[in-house]
Protein backbone atom coordinates (compact mmCIF):
# COMPACT_ATOMS: atom_id res chain seq x y z
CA UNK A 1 0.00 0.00 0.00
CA UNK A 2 1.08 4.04 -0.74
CA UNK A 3 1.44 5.54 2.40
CA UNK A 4 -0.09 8.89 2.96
CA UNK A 5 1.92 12.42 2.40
CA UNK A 6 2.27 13.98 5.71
CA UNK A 7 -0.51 16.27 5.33
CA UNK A 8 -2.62 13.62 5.25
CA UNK A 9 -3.68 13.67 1.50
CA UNK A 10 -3.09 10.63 -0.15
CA UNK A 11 -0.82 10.78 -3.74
CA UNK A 12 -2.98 11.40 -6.94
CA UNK A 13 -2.16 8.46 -9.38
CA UNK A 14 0.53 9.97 -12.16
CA UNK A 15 -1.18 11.18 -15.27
CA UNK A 16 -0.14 9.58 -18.52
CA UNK A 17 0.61 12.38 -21.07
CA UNK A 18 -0.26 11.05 -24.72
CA UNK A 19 1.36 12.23 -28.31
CA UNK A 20 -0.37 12.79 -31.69
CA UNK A 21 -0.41 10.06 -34.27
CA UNK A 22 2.92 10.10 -35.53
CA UNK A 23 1.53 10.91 -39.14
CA UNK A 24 0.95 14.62 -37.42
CA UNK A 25 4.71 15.85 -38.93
CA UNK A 26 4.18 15.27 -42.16
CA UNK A 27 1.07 17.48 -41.62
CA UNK A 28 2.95 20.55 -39.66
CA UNK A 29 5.96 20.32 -41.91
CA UNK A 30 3.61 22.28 -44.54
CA UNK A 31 4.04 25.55 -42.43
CA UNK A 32 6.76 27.14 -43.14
CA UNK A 33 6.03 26.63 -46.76
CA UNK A 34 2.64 27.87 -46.37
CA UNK A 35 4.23 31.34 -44.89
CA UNK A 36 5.99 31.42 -47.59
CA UNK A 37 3.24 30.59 -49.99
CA UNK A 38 1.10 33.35 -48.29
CA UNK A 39 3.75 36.03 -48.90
CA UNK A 40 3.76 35.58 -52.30
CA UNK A 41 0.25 35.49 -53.16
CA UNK A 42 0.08 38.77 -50.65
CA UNK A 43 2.97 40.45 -52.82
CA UNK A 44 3.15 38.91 -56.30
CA UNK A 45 5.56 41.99 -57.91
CA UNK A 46 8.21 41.23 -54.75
CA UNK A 47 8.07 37.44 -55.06
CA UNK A 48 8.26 37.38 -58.95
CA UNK A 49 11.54 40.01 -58.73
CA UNK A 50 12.97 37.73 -56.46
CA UNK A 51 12.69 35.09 -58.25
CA UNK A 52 13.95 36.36 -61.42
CA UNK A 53 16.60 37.28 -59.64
CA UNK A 54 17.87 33.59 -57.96
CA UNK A 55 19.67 31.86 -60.50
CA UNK A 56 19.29 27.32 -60.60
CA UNK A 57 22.30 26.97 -58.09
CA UNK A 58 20.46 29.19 -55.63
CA UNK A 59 17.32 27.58 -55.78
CA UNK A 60 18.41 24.12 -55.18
CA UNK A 61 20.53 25.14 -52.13
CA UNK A 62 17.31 27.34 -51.14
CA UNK A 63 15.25 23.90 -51.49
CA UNK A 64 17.88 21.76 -49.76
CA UNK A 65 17.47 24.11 -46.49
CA UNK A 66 13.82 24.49 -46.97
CA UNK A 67 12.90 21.12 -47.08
CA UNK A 68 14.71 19.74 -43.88
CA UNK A 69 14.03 22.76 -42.24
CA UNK A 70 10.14 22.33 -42.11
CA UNK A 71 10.42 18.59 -42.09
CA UNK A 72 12.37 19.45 -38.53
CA UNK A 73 9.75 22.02 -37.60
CA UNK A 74 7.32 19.48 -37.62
CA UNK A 75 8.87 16.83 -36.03
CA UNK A 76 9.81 19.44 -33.14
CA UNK A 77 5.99 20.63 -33.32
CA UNK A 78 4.58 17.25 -32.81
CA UNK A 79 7.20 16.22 -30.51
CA UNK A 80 6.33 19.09 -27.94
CA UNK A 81 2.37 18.60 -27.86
CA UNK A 82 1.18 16.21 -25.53
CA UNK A 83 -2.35 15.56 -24.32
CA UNK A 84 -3.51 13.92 -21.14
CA UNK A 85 -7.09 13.37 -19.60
CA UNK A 86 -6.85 13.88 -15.59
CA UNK A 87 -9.43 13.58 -13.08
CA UNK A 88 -11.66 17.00 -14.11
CA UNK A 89 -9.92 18.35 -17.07
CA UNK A 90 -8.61 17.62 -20.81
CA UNK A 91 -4.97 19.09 -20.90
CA UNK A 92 -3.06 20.07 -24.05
CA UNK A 93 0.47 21.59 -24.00
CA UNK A 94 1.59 22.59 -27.08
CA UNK A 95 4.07 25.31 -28.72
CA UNK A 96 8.11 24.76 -29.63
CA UNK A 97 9.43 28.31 -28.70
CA UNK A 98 6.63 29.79 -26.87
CA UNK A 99 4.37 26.79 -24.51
CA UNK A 100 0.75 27.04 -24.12
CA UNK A 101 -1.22 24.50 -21.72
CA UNK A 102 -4.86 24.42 -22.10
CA UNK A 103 -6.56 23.15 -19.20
CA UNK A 104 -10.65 22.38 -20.72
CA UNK A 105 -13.16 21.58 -18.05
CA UNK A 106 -15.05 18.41 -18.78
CA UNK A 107 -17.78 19.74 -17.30
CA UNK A 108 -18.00 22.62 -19.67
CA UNK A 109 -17.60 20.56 -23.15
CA UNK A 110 -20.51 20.35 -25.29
CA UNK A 111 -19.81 19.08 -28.08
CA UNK A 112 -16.79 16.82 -29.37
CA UNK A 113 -16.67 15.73 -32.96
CA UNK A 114 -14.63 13.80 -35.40
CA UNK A 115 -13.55 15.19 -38.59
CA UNK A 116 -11.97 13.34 -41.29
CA UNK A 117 -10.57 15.06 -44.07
CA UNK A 118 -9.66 13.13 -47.58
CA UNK A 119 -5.65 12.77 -47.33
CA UNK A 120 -6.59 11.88 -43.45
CA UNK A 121 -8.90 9.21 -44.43
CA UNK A 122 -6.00 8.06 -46.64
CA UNK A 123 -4.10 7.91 -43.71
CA UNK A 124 -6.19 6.35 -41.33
CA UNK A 125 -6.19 8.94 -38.83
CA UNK A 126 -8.75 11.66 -37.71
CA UNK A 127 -8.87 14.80 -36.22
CA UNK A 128 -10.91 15.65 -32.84
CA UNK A 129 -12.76 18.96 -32.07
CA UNK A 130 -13.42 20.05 -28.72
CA UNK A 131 -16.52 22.99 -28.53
CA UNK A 132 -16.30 24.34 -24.63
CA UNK A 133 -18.56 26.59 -23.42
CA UNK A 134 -17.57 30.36 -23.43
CA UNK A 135 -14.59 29.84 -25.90
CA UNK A 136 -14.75 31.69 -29.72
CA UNK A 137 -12.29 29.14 -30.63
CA UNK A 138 -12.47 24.98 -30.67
CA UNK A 139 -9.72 23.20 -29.47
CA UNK A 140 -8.37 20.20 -31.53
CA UNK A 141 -6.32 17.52 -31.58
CA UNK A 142 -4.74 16.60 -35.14
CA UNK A 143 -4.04 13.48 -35.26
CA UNK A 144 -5.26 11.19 -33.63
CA UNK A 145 -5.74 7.11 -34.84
CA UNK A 146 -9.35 7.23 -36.05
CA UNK A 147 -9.88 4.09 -33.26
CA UNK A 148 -8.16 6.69 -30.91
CA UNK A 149 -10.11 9.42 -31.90
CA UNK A 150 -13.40 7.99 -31.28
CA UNK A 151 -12.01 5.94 -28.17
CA UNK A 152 -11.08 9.67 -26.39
CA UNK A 153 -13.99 10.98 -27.82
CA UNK A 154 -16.45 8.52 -25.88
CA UNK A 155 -14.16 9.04 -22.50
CA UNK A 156 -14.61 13.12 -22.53
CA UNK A 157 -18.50 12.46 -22.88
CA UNK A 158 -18.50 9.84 -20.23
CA UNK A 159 -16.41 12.01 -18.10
CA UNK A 160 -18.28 15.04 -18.67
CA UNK A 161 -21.49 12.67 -17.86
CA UNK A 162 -20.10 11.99 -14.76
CA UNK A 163 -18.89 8.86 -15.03
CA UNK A 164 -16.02 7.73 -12.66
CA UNK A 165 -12.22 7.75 -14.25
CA UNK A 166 -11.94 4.17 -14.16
CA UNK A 167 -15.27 3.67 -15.66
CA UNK A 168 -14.80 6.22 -18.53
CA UNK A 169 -12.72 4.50 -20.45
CA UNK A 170 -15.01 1.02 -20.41
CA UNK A 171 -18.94 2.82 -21.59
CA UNK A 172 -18.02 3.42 -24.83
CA UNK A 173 -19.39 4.96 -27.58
CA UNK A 174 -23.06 5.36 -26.62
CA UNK A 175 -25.35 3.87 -29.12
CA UNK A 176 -27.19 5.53 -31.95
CA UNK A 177 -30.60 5.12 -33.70
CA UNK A 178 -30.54 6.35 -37.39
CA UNK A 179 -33.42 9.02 -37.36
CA UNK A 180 -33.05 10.32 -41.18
CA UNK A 181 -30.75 9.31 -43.84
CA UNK A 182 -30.36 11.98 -47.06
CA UNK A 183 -30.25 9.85 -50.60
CA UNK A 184 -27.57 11.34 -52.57
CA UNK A 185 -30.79 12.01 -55.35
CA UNK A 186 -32.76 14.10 -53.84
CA UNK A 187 -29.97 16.22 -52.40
CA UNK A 188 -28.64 16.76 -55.99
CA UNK A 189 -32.65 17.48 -56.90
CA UNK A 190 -32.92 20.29 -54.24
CA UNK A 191 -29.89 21.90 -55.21
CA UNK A 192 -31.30 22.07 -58.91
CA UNK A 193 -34.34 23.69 -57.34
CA UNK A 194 -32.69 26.30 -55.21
CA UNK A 195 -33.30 29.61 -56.87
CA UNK A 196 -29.68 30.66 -55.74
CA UNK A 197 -28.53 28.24 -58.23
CA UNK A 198 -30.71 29.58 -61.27
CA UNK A 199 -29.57 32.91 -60.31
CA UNK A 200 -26.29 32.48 -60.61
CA UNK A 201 -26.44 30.48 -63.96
CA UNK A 202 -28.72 32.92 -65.01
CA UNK A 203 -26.48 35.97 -64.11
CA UNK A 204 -23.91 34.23 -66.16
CA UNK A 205 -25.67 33.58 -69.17
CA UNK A 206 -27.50 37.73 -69.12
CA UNK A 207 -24.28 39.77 -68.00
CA UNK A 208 -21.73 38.49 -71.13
CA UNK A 209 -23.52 39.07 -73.36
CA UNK A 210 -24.64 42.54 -72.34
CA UNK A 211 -20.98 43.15 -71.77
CA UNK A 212 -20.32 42.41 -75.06
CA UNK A 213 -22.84 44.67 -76.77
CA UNK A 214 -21.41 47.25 -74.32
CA UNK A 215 -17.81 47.28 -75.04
CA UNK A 216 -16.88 44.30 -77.84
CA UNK A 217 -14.26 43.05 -76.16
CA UNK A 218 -13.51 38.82 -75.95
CA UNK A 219 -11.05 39.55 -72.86
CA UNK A 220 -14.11 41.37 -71.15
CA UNK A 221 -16.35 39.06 -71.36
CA UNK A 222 -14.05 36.03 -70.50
CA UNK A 223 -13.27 37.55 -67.21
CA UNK A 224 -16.64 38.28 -66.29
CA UNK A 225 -17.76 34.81 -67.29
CA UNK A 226 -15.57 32.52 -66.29
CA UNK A 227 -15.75 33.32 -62.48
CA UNK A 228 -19.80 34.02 -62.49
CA UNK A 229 -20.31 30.43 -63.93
CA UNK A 230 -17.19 29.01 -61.87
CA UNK A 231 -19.09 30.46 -58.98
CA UNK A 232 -22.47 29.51 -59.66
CA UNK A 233 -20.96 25.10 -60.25
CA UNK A 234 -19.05 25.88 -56.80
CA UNK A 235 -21.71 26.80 -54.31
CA UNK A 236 -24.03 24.11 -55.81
CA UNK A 237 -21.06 21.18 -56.08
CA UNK A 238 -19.50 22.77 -52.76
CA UNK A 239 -22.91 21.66 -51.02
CA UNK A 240 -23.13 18.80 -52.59
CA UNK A 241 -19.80 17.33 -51.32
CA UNK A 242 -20.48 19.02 -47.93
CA UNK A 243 -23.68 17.38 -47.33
CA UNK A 244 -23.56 13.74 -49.27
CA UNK A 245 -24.83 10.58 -47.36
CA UNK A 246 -26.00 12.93 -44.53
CA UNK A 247 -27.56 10.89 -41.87
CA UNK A 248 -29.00 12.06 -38.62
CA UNK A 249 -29.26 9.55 -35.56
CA UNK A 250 -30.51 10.03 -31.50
CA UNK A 251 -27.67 8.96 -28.89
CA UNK A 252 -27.65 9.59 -24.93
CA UNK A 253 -25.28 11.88 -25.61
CA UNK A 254 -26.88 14.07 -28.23
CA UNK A 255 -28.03 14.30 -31.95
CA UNK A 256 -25.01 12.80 -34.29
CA UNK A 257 -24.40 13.89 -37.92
CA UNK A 258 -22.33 12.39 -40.20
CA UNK A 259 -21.74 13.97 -43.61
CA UNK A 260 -19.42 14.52 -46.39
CA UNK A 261 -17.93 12.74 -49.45
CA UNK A 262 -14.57 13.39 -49.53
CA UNK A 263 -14.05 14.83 -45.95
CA UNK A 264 -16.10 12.71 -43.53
CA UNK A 265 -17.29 14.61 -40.62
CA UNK A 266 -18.71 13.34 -37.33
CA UNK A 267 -20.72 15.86 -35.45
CA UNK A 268 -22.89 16.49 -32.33
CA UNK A 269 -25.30 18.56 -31.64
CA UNK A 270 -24.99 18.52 -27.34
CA UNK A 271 -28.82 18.45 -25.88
CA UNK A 272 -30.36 21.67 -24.48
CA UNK A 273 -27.43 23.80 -26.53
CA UNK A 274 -30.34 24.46 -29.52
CA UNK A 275 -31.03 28.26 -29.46
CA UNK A 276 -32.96 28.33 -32.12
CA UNK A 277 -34.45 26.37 -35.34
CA UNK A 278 -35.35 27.51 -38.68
CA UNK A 279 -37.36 25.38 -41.20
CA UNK A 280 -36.60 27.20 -44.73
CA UNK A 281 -38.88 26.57 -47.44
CA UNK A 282 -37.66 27.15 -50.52
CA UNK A 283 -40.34 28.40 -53.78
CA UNK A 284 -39.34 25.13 -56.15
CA UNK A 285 -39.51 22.68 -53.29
CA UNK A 286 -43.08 23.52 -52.26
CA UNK A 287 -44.70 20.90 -55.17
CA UNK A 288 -42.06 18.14 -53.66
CA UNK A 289 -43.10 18.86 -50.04
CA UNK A 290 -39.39 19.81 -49.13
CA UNK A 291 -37.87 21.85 -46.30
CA UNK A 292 -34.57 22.22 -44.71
CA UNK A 293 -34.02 22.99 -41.23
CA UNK A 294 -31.41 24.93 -39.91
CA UNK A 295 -30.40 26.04 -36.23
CA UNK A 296 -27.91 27.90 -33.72
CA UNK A 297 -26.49 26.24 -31.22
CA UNK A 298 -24.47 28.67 -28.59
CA UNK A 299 -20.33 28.71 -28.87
CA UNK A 300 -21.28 26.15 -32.51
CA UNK A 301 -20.43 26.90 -35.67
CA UNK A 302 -22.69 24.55 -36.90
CA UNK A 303 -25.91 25.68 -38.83
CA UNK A 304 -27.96 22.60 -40.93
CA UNK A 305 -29.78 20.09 -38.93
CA UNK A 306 -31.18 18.59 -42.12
CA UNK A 307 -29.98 19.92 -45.91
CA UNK A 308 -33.54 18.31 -47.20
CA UNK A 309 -36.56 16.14 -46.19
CA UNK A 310 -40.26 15.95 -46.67
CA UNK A 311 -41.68 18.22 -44.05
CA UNK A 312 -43.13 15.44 -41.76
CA UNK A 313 -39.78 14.12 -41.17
CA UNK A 314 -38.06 17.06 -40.80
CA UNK A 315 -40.37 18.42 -37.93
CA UNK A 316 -39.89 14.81 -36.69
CA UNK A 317 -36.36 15.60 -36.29
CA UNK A 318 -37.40 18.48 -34.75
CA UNK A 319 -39.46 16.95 -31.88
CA UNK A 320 -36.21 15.44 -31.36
CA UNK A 321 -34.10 18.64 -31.13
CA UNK A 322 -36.65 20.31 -29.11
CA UNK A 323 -38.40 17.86 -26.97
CA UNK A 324 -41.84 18.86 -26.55
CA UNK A 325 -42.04 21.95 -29.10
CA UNK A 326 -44.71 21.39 -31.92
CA UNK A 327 -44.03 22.73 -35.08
CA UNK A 328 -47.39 25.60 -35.47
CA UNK A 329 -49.24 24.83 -38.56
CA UNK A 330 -50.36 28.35 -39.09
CA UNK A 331 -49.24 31.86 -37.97
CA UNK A 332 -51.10 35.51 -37.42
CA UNK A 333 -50.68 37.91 -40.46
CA UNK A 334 -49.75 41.54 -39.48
CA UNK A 335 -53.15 43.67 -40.12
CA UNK A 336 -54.02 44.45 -43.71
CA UNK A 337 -52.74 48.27 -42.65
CA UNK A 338 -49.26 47.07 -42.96
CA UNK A 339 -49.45 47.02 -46.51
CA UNK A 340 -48.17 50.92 -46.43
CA UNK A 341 -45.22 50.30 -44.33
CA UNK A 342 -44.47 47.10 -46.83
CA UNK A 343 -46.26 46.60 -49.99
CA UNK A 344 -46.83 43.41 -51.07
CA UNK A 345 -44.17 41.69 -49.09
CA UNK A 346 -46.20 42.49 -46.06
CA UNK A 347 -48.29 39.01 -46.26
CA UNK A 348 -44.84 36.85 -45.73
CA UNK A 349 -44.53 37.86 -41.90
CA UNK A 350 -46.55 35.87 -39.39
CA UNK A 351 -46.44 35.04 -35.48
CA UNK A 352 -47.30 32.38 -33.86
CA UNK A 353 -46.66 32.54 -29.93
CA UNK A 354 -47.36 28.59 -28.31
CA UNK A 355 -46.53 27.48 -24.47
CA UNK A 356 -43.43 26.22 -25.94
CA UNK A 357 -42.21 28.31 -28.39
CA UNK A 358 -41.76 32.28 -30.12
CA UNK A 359 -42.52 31.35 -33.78
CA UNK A 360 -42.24 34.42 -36.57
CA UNK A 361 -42.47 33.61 -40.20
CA UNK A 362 -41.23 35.75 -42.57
CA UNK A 363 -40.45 35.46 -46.51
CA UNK A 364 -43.17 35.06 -49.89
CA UNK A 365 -40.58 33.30 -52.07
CA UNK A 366 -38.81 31.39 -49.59
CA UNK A 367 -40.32 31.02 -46.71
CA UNK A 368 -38.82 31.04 -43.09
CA UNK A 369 -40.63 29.95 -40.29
CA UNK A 370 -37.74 30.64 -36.89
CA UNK A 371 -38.57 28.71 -33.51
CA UNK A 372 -37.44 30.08 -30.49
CA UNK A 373 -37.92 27.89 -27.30
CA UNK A 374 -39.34 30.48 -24.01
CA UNK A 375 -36.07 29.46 -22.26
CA UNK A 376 -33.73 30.95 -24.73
CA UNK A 377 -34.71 33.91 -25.33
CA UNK A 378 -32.38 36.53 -23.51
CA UNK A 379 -34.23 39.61 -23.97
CA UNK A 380 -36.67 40.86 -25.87
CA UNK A 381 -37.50 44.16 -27.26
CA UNK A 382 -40.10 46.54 -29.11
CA UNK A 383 -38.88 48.68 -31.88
CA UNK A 384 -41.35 51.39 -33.67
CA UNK A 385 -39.87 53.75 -36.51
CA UNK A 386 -41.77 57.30 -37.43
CA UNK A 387 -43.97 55.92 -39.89
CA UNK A 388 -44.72 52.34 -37.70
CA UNK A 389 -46.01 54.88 -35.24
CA UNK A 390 -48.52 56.54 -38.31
CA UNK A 391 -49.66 53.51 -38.50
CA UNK A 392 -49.80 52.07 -35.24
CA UNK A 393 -47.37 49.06 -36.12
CA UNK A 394 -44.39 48.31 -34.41
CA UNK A 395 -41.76 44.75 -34.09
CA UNK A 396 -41.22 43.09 -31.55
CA UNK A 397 -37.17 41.10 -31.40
CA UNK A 398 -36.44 38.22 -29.53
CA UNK A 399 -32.67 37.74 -28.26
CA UNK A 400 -30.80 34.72 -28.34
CA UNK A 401 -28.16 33.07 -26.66
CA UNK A 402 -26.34 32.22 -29.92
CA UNK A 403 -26.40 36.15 -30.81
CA UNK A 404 -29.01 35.98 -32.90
CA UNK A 405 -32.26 37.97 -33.32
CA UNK A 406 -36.15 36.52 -34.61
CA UNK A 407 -38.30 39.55 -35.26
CA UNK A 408 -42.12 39.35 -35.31
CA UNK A 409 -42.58 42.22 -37.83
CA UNK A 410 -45.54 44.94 -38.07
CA UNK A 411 -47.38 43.97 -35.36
CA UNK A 412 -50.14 45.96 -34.21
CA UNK A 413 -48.84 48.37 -31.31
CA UNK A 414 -50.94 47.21 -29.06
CA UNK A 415 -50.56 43.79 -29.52
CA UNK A 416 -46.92 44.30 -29.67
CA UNK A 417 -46.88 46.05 -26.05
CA UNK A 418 -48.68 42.97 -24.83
CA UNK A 419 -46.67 40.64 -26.48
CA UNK A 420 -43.57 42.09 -25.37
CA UNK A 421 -44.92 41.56 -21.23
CA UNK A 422 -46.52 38.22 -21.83
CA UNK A 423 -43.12 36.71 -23.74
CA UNK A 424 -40.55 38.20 -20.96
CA UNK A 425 -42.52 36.37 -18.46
CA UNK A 426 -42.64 33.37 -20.34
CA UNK A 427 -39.10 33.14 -21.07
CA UNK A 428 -38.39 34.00 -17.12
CA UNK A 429 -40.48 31.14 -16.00
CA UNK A 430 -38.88 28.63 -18.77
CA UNK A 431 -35.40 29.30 -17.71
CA UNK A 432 -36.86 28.77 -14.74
CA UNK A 433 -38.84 25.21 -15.51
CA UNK A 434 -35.80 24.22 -18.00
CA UNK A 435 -34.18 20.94 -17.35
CA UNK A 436 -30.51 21.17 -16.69
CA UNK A 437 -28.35 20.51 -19.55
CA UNK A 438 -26.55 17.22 -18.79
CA UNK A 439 -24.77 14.57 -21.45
CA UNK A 440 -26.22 11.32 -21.79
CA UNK A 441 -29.32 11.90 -19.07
């Protein structure tokens, strides 16, 4: 047996420190050359001069420094950044000239996902993501093995669960039950639907040829072409690469996305982190039934729940999200004065107010219908410009914790005034009613 210290305290067991994946070098090694890379593309004139100016002899002693030069930077990089999981905290000292330690709660993680990019995949390892609470920034650990990767990954969320040390590392990854699985079809389908799509193509296919009635010139109209249809193939293929084989499943410890087709990501959305979901309803989808849901999750980056589904299974999803929060089939219209303040447009904006949720639809063309659970909602607020108060109208704004804002537009003013009491006591007494936010409960 350890005897006690003299104080009385018995010795904490020694915490193991752990290294990256020893593919990690090859990775780092790309810095220097990157600085390098960045210089010239900042200042084109000064790199091409001084390259004119190095003669064959120069270069090749200029490569045979470079090249074991950052292969020794990243050696030294990888060989100075350990990792080690102690009793409350994830710990992760980095940096070869100046050290940095980050000591990360485990209570204050929520979320930790695995991301998989193509040349990583390759290489059989993976990168993990920590989100904390209150930090702009994630912390990450590249790389790890990918069995390694998702090993950790389950012992932070049993850990931040509350599961004992030397229990941790035996629950596992908790189990998951596919809820919705995106066929690669319709996904390409919506994204020939989306009107940001035809406008671009059609904004490529209108501005040359004005351009060329306009000034006659080939070179013109090349250069305005070839980046407007470059652009308008990028956003839609971009998506499509983003969000192929996106599948959403229910785990203790959270909704999990996976997604991608060359980089495979493995995402979480943490339970009771949801500030607030938007089902978007796009003009060409309506006929199909189609809407995507999107969200904000506080200290998250991440903004899609689902990229496309038939409405019943998307709100599904949504029950899932939100527990107890039914999607409103209808929504108030402002009153038929509003029409001055907003012609036309004025009949997109509705507001639907349930024991649940703050619901305000706004949009004609594409149609956004933003749910804000009573217990998020930070503050709220009445706005009323000159000619809202002609007109007795006036819009009420509803705060979020993810720093983001749902208006209910052109209400009347005395509705608004009402509204504005009733929904700060209802978000005081859900904050108040809210069940804590706990991992795998």
């Amino acid at each position: 047996m350890t005897a006690p210290d003299p104080g009385g305290v018995p010795d904490r067991p020694p915490v193991t420190e752990r290294r990256l994946h020893p593919v990690t070098p090859f990775r780092r090694a790309w810095a220097p050359v990157a600085v390098l890379a960045g210089w010239a593309v900042h200042d084109p004139n000064a790199a091409q001069e001084q390259l004119a100016r190095l003669t064959g002899t120069m270069l090749l002693v200029g490569l045979s420094v470079l090249v074991p030069a950052a292969g020794l930077y990243g050696f030294l990089s990888w060989w100075f950044t350990h990792f080690a999981v102690t009793g409350g905290e994830l710990r992760i000292r980095t940096g070869l000239l100046f050290r940095r330690t980050a000591h990360i709660r485990l209570e204050r993680i929520q979320a930790v996902d695995v991301t998989r990019p193509l040349l990583a995949r390759v290489a059989g390892v993976a990168k993990l993501r920590i989100d904390v609470v209150g930090a702009a920034k994630k912390d990450e650990l590249a790389f790890l093995g990918e069995r390694e990767a998702r090993a950790l990954r389950a012992e932070l969320l049993a850990r931040a669960a509350g599961f004992a040390p030397e229990t941790a590392r035996e629950v596992g990854e908790a189990p998951a039950r596919e809820l919705l699985r995106v066929p690669p079809r319709a996904l390409a389908l919506s994204l020939l639907l989306t009107g940001a799509t035809w406008g671009s193509l059609a904004a490529a296919l209108v501005v040359p040829p004005l351009l060329w009635f306009a000034t006659h010139s080939v070179w013109t109209v090349l250069v305005t072409a070839l980046p407007l249809l470059g652009a308008a193939g990028a956003s839609s293929a971009g998506r499509f690469v983003g969000e192929y084989d996106w599948s959403v499943g229910e785990s203790p410890d959270g909704l999990r996305i996976d997604r991608g087709l060359l980089d495979r990501a493995h995402e979480t959305i943490p339970p009771g982190r949801v500030q607030t979901v938007r089902i978007v309803e796009p003009l060409l989808w309506r006929r199909l039934g189609w809407v995507r849901v999107e969200l904000d999750v506080a200290g998250s980056a991440n903004s899609v729940l689902v990229p496309v589904a038939p409405r019943a299974v998307a709100e599904s999803v949504i029950a899932r999200v939100l527990p107890g929060v039914t999607v409103p089939a209808s929504s108030a219209r402002p009153p038929r004065r509003a029409r001055w303040c907003l012609p036309v447009w004025w009949r997109g904006h509705g507001l639907a107010v349930t024991d649940a949720v703050f619901a305000a639809r706004h949009g004609l063309l594409r149609r956004r219908l933003s749910l804000v659970p009573h217990a998020k909602a930070q503050s709220v607020r009445l706005t009323q410009g000159p000619w809202g108060r002609l007109w007795r109208l006036a819009d009420v704004h509803v705060d979020t914790g993810a720093g983001r804002t749902v208006t209910a537009r052109l209400r009347d003013a005395d509705e608004a005034a009402r509204l504005l009491r009733a929904q700060a006591e209802r978000s005081r007494t859900g904050r108040r009613d809210a069940r804590p936010d706990r991992w795998m409960a």
